[in-house]
Protein backbone atom coordinates (compact mmCIF):
# COMPACT_ATOMS: atom_id res chain seq x y z
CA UNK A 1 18.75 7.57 -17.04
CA UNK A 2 15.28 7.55 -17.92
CA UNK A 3 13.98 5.29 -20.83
CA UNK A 4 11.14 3.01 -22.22
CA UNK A 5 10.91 -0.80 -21.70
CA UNK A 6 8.95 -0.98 -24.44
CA UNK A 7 7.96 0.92 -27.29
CA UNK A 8 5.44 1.10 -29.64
CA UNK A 9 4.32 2.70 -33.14
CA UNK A 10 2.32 5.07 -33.82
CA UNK A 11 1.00 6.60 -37.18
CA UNK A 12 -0.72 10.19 -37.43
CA UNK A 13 -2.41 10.04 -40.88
CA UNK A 14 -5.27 11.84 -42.33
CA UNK A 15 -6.32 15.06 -44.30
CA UNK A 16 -7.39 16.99 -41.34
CA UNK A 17 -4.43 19.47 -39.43
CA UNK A 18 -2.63 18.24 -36.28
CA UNK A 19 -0.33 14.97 -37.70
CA UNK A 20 2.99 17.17 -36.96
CA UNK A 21 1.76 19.04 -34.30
CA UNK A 22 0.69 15.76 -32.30
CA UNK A 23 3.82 14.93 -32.99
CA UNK A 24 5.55 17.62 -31.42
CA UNK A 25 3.62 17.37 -28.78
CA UNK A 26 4.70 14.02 -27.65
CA UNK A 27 7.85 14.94 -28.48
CA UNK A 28 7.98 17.83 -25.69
CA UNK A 29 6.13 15.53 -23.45
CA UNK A 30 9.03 12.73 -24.35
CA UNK A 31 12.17 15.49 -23.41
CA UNK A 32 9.74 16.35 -19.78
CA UNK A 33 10.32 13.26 -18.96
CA UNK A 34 14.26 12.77 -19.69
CA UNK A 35 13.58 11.29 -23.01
CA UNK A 36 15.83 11.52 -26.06
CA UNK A 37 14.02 12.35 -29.57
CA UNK A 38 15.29 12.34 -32.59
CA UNK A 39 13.03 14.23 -35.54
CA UNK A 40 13.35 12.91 -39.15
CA UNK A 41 11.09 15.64 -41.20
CA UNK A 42 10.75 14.23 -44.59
CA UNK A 43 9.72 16.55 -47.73
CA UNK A 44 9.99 19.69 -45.16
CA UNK A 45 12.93 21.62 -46.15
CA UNK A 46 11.16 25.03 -45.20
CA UNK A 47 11.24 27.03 -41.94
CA UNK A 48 8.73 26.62 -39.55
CA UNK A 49 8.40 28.01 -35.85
CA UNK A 50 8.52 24.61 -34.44
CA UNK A 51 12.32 24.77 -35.04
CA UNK A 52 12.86 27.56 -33.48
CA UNK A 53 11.00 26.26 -30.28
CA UNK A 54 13.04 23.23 -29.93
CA UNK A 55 16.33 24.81 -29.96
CA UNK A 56 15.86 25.13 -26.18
CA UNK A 57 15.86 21.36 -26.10
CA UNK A 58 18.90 20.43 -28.36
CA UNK A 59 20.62 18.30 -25.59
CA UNK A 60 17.61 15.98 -25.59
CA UNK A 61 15.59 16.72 -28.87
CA UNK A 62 17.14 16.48 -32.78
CA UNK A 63 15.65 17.60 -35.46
CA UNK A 64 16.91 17.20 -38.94
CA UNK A 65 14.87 18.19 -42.19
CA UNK A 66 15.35 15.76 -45.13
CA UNK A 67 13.48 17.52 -47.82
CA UNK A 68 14.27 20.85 -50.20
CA UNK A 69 12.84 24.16 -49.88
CA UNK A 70 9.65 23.48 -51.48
CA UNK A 71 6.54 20.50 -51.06
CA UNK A 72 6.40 18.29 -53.68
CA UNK A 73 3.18 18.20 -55.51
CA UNK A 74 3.60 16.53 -58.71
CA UNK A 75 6.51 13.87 -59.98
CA UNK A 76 9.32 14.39 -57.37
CA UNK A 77 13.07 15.35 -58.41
CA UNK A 78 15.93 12.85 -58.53
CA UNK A 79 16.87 15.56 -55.60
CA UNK A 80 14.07 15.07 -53.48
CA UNK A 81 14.44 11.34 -53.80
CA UNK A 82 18.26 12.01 -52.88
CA UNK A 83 17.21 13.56 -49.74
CA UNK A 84 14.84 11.23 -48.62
CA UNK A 85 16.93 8.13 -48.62
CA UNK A 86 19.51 9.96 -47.32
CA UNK A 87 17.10 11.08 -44.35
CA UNK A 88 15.64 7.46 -43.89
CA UNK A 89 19.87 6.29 -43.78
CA UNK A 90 20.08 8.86 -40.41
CA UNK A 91 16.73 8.05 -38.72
CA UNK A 92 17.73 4.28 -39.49
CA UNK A 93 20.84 4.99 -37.81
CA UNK A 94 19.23 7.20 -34.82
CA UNK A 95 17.16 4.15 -34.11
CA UNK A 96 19.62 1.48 -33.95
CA UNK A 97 22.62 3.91 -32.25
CA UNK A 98 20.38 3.14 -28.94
CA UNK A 99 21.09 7.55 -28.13
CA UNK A 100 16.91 8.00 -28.47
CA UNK A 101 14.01 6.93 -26.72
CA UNK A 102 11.47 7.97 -29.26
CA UNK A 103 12.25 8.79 -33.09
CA UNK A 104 9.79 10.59 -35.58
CA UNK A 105 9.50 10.01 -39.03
CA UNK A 106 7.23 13.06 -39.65
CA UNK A 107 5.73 13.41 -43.19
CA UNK A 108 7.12 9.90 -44.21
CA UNK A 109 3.56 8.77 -45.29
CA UNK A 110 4.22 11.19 -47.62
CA UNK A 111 7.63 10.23 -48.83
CA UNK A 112 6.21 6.54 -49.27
CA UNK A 113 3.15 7.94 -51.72
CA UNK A 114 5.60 9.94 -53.37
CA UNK A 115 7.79 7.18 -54.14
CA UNK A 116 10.88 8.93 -52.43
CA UNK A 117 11.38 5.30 -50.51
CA UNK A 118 9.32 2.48 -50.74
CA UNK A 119 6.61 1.26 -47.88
CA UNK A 120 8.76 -1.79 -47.90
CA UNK A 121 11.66 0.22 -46.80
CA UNK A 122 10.18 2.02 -43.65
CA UNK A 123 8.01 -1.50 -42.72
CA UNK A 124 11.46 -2.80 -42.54
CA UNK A 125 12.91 0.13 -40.44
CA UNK A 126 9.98 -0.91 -38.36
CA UNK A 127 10.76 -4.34 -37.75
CA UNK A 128 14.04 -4.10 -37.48
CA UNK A 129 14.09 -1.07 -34.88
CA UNK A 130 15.17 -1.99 -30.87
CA UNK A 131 11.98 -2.80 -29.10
CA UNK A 132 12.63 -0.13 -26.50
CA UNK A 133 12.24 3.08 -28.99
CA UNK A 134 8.80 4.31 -29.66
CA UNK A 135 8.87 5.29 -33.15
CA UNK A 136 5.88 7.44 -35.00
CA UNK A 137 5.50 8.12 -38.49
CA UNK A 138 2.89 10.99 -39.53
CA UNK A 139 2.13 12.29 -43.05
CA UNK A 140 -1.36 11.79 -44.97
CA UNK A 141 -1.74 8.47 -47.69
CA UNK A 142 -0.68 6.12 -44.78
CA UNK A 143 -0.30 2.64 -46.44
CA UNK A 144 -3.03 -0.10 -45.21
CA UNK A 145 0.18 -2.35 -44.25
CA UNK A 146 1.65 0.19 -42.64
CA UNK A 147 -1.57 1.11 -40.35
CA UNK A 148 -1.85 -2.77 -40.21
CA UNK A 149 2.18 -2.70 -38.62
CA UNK A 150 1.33 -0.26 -35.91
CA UNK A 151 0.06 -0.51 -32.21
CA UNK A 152 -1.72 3.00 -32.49
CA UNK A 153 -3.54 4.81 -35.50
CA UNK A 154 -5.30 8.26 -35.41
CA UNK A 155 -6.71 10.01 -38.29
CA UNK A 156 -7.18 13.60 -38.13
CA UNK A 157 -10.34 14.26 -40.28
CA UNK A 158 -10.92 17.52 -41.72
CA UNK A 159 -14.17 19.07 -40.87
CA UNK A 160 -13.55 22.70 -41.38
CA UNK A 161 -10.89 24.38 -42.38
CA UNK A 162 -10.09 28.29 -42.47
CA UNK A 163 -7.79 27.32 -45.78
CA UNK A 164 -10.71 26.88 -48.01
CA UNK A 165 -12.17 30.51 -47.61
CA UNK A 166 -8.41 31.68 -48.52
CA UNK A 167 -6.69 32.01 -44.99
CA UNK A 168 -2.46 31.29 -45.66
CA UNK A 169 -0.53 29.84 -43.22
CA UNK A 170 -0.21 31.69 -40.23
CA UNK A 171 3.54 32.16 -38.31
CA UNK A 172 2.88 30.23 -34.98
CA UNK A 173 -0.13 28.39 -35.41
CA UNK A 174 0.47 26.97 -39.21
CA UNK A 175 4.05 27.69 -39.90
């Protein structure tokens, strides 16, 4: 069975487009190789193609959604904090059941500056993870300990963005 000797982390932060979808990409690149990946999407409750992609991969690629139908923007719910810890319990599990080779904690930069768990928390999941699983975490507001924790940082930087002359979120390429 394929695996890593050693893994690393890696955090995806920034305002520009591409954190998730880097993300996914490793992830397909992970399951190419006879990886297992397990998907932690926190604040995501919504459906986006991605989902439907990976379906073709459930016997080496999980994804689970730990966030309602809607992004938080302001104070977050008792609910959405439910969620959260609930989805940082499972990825906490996924890394120590020694089942994956890589785990993602996608958007849980996010749940940190939301206050949905604390950076503490996931610099603990961190530390405490098997040395074998590469684990990423994506999501803008990456804490400074956090980016200080990890092996690899990259920043997507907005230049340009179709968004601000009123483009929505296109099926396929933003949903």
């Amino acid at each position: 069975m394929p695996g890593l000797s050693r893994g690393f982390v890696q955090v995806y932060t920034g305002d520009g487009k591409g954190k998730t979808t880097a993300a996914f990409g490793l992830a397909l690149r992970a399951v190419g190789a006879g990886l297992r990946v397990y998907v932690a999407q926190f604040v995501k409750g919504m459906h986006y193609s991605e989902l439907d992609a990976v379906k073709r991969f459930a016997d080496r690629l999980t994804v689970r959604q730990f966030g309602r139908s809607c992004f938080i923007d302001r104070t977050p719910a008792p609910e959405d904090i439910a969620v959260a810890r609930r989805g940082l319990a499972a990825a906490r599990r996924a890394l120590e059941s020694g089942e994956y080779d890589v785990v993602i904690l996608d958007e849980a930069n996010i749940a940190t500056y939301f206050g949905l768990f604390s950076v503490d928390e996931l610099l603990e999941l961190l530390r405490n993870r098997p040395l074998r699983v590469e684990l990423i975490i994506t999501g803008r507001r990456a804490d400074p300990r956090l980016l200080a924790a990890a092996d690899l940082v990259t920043e997507m930087r907005e230049i340009k963005h179709y968004f601000r002359q009123g483009v929505q979120a296109r099926r396929g390429i933003e949903s």
